[in-house]
N, C-alpha and C. Protein backbone atom coordinates (compact mmCIF):
# COMPACT_ATOMS: atom_id res chain seq x y z
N UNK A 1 -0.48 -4.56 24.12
CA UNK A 1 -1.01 -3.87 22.96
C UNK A 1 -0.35 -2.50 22.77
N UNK A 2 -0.11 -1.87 24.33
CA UNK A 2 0.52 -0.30 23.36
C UNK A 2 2.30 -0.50 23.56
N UNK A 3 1.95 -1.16 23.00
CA UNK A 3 3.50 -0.96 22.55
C UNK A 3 3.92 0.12 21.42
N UNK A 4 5.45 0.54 21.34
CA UNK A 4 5.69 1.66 20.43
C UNK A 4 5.28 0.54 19.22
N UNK A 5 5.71 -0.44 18.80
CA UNK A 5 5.63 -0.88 17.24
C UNK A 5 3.90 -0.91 16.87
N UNK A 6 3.44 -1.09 17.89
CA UNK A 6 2.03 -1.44 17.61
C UNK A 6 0.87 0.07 17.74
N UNK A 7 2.00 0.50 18.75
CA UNK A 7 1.46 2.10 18.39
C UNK A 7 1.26 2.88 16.85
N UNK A 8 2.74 2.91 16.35
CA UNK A 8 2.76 3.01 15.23
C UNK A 8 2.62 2.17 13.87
N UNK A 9 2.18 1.14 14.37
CA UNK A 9 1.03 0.09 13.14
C UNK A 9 -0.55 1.00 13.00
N UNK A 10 -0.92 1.67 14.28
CA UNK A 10 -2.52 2.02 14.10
C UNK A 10 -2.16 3.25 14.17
N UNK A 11 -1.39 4.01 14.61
CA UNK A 11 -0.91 5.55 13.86
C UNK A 11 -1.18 5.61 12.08
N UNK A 12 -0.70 4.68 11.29
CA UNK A 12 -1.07 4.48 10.23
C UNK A 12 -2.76 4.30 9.59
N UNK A 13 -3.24 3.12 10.48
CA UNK A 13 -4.63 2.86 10.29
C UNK A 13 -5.36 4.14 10.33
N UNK A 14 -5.28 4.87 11.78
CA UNK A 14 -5.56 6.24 12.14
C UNK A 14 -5.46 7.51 11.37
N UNK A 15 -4.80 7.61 10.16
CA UNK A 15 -4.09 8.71 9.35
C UNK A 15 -4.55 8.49 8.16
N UNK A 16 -4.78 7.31 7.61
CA UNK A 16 -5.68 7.20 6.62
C UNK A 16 -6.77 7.79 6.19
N UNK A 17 -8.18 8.36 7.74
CA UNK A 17 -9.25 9.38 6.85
C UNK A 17 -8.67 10.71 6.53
N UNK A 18 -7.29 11.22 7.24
CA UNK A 18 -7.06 12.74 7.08
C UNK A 18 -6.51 12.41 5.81
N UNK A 19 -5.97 11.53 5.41
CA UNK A 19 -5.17 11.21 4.02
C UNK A 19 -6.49 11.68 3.07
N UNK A 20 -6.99 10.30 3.21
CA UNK A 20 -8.26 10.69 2.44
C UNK A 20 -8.79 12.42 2.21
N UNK A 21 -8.98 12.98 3.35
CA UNK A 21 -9.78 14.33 3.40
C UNK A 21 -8.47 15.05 2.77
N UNK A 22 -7.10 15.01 2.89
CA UNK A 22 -6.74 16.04 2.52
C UNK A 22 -6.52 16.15 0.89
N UNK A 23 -6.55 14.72 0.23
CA UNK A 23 -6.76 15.01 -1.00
C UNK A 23 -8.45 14.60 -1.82
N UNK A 24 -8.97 14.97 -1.40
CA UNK A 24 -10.45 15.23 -1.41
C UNK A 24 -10.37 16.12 -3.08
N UNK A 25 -10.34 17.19 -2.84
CA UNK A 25 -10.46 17.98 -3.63
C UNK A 25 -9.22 18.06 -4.47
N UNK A 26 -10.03 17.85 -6.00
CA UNK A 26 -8.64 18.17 -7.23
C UNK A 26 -8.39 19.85 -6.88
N UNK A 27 -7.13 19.78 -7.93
CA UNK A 27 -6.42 20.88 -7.33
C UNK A 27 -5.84 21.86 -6.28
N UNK A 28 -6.51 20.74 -5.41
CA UNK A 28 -5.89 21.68 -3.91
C UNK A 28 -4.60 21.53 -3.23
N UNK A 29 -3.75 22.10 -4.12
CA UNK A 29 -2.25 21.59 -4.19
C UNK A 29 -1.32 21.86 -2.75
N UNK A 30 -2.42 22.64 -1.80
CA UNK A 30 -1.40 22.65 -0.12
C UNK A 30 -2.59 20.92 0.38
N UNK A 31 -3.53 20.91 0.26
CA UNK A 31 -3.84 19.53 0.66
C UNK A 31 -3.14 18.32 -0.13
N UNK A 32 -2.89 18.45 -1.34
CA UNK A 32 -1.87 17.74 -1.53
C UNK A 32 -0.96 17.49 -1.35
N UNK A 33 -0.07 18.58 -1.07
CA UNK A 33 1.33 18.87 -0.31
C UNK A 33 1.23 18.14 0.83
N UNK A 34 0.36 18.52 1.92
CA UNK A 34 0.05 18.10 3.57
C UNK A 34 -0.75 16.32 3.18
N UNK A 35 -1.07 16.17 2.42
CA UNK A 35 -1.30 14.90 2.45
C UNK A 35 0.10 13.61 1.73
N UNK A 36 0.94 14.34 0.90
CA UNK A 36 1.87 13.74 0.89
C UNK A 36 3.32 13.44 1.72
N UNK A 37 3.02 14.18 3.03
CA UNK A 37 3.37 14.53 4.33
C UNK A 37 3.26 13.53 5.06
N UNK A 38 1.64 13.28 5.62
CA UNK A 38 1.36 12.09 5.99
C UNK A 38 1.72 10.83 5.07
N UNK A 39 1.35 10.68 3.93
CA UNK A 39 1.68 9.57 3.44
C UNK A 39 2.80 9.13 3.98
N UNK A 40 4.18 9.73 3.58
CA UNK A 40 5.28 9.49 4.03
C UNK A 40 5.82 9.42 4.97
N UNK A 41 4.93 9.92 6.24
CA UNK A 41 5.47 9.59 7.67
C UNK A 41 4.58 8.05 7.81
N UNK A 42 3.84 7.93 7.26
CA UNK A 42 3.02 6.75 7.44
C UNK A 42 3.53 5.99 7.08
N UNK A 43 4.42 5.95 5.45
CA UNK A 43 5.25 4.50 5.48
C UNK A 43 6.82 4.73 6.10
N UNK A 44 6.97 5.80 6.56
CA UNK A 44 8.12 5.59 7.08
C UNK A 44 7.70 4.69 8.31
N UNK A 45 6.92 4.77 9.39
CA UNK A 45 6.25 3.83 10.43
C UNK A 45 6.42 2.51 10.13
N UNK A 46 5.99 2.18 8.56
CA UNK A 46 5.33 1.17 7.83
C UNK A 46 7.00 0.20 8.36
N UNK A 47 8.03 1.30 8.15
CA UNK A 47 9.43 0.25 8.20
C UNK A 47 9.83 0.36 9.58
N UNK A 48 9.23 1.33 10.30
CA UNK A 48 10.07 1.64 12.06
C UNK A 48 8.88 0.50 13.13
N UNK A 49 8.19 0.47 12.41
CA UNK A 49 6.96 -0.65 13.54
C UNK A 49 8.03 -1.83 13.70
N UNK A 50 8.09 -2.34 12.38
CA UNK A 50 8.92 -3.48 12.16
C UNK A 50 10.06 -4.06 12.91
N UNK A 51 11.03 -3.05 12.24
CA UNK A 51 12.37 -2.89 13.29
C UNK A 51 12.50 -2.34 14.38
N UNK A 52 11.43 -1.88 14.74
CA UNK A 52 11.65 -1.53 16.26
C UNK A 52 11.06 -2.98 16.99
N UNK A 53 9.94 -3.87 16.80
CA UNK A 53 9.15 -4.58 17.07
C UNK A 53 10.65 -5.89 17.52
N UNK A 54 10.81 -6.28 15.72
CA UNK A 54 12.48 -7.27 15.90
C UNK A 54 13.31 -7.19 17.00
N UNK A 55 13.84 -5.59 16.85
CA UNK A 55 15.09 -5.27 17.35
C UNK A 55 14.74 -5.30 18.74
N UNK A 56 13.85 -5.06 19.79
CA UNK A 56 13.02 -5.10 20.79
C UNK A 56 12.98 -6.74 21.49
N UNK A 57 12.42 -7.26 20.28
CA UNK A 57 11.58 -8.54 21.14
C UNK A 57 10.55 -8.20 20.95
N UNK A 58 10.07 -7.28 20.94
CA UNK A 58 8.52 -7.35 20.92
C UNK A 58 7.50 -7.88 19.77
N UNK A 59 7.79 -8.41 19.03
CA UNK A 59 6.77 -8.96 18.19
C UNK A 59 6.01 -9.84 18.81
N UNK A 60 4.49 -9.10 18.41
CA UNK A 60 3.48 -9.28 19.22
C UNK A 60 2.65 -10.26 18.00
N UNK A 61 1.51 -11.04 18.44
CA UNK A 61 0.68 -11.71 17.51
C UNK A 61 -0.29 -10.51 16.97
N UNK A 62 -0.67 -8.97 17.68
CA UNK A 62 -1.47 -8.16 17.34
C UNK A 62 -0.72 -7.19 16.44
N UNK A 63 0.58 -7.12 16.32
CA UNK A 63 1.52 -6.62 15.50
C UNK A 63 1.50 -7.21 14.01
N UNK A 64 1.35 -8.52 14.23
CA UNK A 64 1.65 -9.26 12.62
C UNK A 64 0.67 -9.34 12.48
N UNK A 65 -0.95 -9.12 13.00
CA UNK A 65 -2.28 -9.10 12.44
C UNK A 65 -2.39 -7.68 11.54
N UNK A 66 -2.06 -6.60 12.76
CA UNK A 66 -2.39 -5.61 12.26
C UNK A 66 -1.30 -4.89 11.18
N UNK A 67 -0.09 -4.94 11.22
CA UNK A 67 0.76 -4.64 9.90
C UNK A 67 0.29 -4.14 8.38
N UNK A 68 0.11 -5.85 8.05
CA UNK A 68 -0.87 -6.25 6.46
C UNK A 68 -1.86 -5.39 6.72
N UNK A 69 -2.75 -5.08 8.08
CA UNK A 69 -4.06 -4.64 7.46
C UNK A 69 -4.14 -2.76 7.38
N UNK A 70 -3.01 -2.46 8.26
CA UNK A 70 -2.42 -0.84 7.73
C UNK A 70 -2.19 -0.59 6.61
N UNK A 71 -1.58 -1.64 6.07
CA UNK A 71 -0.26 -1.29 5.01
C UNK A 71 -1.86 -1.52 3.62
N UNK A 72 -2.72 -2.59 3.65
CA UNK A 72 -3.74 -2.31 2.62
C UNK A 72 -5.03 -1.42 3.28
N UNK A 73 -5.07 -1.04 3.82
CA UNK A 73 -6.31 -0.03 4.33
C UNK A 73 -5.49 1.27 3.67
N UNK A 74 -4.21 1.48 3.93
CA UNK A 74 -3.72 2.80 3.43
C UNK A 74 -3.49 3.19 1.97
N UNK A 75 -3.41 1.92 1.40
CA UNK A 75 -2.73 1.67 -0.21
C UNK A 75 -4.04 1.18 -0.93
N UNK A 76 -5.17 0.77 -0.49
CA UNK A 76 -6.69 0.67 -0.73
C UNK A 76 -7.31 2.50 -0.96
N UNK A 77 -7.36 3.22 0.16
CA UNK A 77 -7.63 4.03 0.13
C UNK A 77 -7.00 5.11 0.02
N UNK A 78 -6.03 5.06 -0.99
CA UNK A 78 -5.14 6.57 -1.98
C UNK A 78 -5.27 5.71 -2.99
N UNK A 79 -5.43 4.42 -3.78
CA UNK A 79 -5.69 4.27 -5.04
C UNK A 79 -6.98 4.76 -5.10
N UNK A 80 -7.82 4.25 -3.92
CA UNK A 80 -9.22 4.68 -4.33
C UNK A 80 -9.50 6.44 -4.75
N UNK A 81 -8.66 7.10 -3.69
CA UNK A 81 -9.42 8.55 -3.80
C UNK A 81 -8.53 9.21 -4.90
N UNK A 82 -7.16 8.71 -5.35
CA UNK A 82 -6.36 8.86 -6.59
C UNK A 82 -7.40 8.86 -8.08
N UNK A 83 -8.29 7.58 -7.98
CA UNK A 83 -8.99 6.92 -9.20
C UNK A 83 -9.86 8.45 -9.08
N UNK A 84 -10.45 7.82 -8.16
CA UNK A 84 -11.70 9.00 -7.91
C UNK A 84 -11.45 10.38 -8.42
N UNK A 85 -10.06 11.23 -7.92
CA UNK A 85 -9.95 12.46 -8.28
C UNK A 85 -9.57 12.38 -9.73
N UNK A 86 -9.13 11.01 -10.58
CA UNK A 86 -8.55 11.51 -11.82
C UNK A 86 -6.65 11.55 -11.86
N UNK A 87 -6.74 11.21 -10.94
CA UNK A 87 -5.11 11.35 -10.55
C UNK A 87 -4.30 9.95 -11.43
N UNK A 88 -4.95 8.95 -11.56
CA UNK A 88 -4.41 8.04 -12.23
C UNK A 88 -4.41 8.17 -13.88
N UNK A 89 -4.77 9.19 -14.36
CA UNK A 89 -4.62 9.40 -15.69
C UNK A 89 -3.59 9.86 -16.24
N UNK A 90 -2.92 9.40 -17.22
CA UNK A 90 -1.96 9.74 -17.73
C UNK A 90 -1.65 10.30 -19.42
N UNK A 91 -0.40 10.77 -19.46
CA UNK A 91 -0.70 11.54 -21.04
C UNK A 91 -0.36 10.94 -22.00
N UNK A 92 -0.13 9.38 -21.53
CA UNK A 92 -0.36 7.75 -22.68
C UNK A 92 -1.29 6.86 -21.60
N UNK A 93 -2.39 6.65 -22.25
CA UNK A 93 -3.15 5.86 -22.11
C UNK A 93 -4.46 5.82 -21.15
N UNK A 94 -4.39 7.08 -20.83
CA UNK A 94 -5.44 7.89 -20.56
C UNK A 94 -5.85 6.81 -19.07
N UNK A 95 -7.34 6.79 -19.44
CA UNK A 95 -7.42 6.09 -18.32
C UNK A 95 -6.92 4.52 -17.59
N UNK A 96 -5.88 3.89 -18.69
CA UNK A 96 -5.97 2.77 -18.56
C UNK A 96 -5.25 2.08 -17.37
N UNK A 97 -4.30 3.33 -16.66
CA UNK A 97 -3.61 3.18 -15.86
C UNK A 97 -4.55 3.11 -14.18
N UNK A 98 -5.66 3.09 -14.23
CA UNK A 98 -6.92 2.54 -13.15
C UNK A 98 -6.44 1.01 -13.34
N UNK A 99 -6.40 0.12 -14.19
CA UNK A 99 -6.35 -1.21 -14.66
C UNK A 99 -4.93 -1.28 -13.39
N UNK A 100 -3.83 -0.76 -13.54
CA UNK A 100 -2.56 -0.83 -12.54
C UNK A 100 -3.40 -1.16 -10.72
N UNK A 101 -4.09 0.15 -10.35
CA UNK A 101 -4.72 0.20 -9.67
C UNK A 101 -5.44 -1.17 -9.02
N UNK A 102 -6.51 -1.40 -10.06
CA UNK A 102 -7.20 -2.39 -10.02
C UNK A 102 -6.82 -3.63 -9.42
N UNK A 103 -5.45 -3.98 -10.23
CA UNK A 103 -4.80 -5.09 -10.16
C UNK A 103 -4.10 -5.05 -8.85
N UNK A 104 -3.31 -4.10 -8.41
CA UNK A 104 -3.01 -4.57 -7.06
C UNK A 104 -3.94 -4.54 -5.78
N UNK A 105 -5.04 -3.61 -5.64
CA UNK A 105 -6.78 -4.31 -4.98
C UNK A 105 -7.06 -5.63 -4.98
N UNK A 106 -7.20 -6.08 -6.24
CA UNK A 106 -7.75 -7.35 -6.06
C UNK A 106 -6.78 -8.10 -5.98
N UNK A 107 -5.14 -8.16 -5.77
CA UNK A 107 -4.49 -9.37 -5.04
C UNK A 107 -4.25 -9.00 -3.73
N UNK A 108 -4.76 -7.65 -3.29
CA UNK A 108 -4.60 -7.69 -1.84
C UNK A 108 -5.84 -8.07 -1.22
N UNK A 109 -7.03 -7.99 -1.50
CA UNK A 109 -8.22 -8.79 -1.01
C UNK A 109 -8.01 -10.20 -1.39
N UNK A 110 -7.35 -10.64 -2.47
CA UNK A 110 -7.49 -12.13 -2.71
C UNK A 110 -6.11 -12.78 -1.71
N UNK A 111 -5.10 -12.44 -0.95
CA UNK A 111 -4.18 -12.83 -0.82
C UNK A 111 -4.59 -12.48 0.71
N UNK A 112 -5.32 -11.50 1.24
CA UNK A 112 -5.99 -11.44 2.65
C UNK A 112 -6.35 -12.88 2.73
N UNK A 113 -7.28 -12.93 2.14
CA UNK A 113 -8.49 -14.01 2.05
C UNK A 113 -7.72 -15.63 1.99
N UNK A 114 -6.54 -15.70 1.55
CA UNK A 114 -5.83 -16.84 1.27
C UNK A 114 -4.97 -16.75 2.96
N UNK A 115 -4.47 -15.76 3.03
CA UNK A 115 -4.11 -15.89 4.10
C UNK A 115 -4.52 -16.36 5.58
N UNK A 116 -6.51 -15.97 5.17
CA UNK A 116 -6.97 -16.53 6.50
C UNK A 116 -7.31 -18.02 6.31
N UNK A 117 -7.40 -18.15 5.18
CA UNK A 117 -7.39 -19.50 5.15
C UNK A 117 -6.60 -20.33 5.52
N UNK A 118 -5.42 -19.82 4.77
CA UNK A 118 -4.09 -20.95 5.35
C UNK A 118 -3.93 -20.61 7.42
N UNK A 119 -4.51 -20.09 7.69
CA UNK A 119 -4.15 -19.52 8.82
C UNK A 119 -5.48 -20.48 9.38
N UNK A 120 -5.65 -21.09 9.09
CA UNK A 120 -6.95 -22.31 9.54
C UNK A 120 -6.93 -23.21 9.22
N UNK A 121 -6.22 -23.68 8.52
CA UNK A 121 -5.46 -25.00 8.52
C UNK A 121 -4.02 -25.01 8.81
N UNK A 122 -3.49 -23.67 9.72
CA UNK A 122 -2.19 -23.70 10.20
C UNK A 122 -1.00 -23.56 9.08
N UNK A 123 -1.45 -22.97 8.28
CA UNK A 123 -0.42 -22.39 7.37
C UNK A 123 0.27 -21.39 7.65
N UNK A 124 1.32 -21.40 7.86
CA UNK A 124 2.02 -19.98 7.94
C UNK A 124 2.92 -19.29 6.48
N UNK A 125 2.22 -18.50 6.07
CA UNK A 125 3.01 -17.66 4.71
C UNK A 125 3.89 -16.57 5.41
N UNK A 126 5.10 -16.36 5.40
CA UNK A 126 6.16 -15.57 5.37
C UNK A 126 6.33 -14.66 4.20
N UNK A 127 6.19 -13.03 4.10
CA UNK A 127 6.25 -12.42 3.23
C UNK A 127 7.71 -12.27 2.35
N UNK A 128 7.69 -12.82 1.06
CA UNK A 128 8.72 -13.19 0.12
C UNK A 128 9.69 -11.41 0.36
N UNK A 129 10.82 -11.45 -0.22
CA UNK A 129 11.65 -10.14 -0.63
C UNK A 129 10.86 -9.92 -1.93
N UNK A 130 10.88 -10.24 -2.55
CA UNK A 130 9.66 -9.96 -3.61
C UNK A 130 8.70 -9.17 -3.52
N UNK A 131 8.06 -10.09 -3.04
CA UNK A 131 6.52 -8.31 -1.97
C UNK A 131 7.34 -7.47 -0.76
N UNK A 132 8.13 -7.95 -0.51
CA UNK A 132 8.27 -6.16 -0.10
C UNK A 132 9.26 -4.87 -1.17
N UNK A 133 9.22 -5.72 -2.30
CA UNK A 133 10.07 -5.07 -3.05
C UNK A 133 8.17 -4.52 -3.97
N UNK A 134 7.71 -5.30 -3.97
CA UNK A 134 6.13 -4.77 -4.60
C UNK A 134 5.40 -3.60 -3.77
N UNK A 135 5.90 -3.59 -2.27
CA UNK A 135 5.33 -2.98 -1.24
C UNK A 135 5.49 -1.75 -1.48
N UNK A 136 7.55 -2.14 -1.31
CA UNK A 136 8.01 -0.38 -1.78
C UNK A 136 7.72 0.36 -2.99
N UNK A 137 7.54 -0.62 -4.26
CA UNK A 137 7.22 -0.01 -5.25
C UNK A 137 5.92 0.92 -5.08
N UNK A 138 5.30 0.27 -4.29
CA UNK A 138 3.36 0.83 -4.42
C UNK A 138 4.06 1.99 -2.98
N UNK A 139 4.45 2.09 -2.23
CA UNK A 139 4.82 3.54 -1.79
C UNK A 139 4.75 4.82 -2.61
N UNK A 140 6.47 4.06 -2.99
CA UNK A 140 6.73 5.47 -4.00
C UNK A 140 5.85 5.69 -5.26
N UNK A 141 5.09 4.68 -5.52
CA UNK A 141 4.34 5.11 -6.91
C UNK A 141 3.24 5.97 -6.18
N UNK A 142 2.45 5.60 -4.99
CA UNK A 142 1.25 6.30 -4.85
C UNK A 142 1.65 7.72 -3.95
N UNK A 143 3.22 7.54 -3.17
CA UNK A 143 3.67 8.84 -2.84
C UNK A 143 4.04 9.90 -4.02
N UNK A 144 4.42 9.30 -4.99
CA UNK A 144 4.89 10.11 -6.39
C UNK A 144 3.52 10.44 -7.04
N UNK A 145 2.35 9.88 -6.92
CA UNK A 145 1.18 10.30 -7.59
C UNK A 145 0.24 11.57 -6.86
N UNK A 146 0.47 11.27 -5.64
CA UNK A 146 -0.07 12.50 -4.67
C UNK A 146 0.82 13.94 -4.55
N UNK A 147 2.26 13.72 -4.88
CA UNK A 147 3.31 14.58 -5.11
C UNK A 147 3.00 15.68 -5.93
N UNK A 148 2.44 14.62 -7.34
CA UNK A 148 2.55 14.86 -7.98
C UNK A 148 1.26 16.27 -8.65
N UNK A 149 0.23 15.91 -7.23
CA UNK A 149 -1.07 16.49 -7.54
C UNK A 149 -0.65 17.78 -6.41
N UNK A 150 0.53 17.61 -5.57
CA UNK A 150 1.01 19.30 -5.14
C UNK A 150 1.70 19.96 -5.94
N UNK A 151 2.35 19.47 -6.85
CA UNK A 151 2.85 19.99 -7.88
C UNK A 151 2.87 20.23 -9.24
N UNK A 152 1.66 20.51 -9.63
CA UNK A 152 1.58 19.99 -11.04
C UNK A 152 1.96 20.61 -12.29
N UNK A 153 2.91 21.55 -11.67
CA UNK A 153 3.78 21.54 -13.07
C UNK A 153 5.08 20.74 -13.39
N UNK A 154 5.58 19.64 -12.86
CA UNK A 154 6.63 18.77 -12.35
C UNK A 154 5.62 17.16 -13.02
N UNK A 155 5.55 17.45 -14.35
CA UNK A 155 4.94 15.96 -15.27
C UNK A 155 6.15 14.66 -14.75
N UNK A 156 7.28 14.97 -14.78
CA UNK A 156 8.10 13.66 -14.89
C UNK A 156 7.79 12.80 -13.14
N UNK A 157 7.23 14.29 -12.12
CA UNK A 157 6.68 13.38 -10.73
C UNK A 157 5.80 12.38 -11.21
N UNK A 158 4.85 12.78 -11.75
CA UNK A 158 3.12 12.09 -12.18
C UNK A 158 4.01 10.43 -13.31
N UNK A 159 4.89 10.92 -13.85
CA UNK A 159 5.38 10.10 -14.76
C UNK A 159 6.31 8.54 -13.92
N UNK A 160 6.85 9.23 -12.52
CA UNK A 160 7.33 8.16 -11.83
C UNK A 160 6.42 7.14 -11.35
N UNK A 161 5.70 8.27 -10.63
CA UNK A 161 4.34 7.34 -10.24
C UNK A 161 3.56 6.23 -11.08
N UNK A 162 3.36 7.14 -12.41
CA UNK A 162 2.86 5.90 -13.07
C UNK A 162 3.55 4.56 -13.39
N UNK A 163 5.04 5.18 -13.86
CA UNK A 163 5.44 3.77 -14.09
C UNK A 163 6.04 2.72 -13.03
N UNK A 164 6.19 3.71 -12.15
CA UNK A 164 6.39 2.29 -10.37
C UNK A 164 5.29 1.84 -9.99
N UNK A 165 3.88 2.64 -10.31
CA UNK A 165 2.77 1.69 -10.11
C UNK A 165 2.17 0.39 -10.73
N UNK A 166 2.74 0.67 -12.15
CA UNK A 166 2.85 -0.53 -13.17
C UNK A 166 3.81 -0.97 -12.83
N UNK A 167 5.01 -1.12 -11.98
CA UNK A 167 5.80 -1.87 -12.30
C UNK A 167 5.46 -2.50 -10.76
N UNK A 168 4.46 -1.76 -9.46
CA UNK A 168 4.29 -2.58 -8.69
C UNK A 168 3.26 -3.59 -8.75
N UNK A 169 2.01 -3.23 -10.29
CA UNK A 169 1.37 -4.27 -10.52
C UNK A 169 1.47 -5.22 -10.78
N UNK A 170 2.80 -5.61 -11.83
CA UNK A 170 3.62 -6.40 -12.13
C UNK A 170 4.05 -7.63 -11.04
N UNK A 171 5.02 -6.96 -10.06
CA UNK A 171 5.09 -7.88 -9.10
C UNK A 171 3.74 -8.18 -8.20
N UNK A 172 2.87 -7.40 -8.26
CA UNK A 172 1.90 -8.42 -7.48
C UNK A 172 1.38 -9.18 -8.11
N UNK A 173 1.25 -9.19 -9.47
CA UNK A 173 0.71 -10.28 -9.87
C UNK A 173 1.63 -11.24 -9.65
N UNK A 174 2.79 -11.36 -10.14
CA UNK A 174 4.15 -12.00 -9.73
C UNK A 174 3.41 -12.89 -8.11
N UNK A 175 3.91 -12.09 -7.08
CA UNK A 175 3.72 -12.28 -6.16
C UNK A 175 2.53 -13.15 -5.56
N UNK A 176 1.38 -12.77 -6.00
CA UNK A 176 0.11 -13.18 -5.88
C UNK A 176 -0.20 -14.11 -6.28
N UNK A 177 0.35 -14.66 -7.44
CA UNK A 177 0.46 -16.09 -7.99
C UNK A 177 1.46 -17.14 -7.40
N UNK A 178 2.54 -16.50 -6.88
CA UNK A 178 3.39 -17.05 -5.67
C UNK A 178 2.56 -17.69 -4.36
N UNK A 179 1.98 -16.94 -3.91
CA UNK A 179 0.61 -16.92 -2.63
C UNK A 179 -0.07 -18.08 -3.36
N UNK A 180 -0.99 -18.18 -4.32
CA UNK A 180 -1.57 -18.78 -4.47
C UNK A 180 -1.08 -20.03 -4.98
N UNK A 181 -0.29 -20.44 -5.39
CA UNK A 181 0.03 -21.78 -5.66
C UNK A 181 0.75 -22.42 -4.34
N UNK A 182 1.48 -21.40 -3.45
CA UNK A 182 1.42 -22.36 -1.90
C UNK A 182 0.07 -22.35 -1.49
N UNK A 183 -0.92 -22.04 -1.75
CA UNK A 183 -2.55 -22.09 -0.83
C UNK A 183 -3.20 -23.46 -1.62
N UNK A 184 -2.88 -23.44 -3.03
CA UNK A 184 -3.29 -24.74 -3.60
C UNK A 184 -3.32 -26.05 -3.02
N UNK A 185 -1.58 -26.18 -2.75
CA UNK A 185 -1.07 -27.19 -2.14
C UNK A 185 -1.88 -27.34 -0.93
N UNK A 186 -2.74 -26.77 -0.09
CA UNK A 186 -3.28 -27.33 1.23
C UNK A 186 -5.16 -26.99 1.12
N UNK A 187 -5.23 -27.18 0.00
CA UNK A 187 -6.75 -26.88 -0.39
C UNK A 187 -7.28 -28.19 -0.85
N UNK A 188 -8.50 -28.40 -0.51
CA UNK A 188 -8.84 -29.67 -0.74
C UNK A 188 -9.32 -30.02 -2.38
């Protein structure tokens, strides 16, 4: 279990409430700063667990459990406290960009949930280049949205964010409908 890759799988899990606490409060643009700090050492992990794990040998069965559940515990909770502070609003379409939000939540609870399934009738799903191209998108969109709340005279930050977050909703739906039509095939 303590292995370095698996170390830094729950280094992530672990960094998530200070994430949370440090952007707590709107306008507190050094907790924003220091929370977009962590973010980014957190997904930098997100890619060094990995390749260190490969490049090692060490891929562990508690490694590929816990991965997925860093990578949405962390990206669950900065959309959430994003929505919450107002951070997902934009200067077209006001609030509608929560709906972006929304949409990649509910294919990561629905694609958990498919996963344990197939994982009980011995399915094994392999994550497509596709979702991790959805993965990286939802990085930099929710690193560019927290950026964006240390800096807020810098609109075109807030402006990246929004549109890599729509464009990572995009592929999860993409993606998520991928997931689910291999889960079909072994559903009764």
């Amino acid at each position: 279990m303590l292995t370095l890759p698996n170390l830094l799988t729950l280094s992530r899990i672990f960094a998530v409430p200070l994430l949370a606490v440090l952007m707590w409060w709107p306008g507190w643009t050094i907790g924003y700063l220091a929370a977009f700090v962590v973010y980014s050492l957190a997904g930098i992990t997100d890619y060094f667990d990995g390749y260190l794990a490969r490049a090692s040998g060490r891929v562990s069965r508690l490694g590929i459990f816990l991965d997925p559940i860093a990578d949405k515990i962390m990206v669950a909770a900065v959309i959430l406290v994003l929505t919450a502070q107002g951070a997902l609003r934009g200067p077209y379409l006001g609030d509608l960009h929560v709906v972006a939000g929304l949409i990649i939540l509910i294919r990561e609870i629905a694609v958990s949930g498919l996963r344990e399934f197939l994982a009980g009738v011995q399915v094994s799903v392999p994550v497509s280049r596709l979702a991790k191209w959805k993965t990286t998108l939802q990085i930099i969109s929710l690193g560019a949205l927290i950026l964006a709340q240390g800096i807020p005279g810098q609109v075109w930050i807030h402006l990246v964010g929004i549109v890599s977050l729509w464009g990572a909703a995009v592929l999860t739906v993409i993606t998520g409908w991928d997931y689910l039509r291999i889960g079909l095939r072994h559903m009764d």
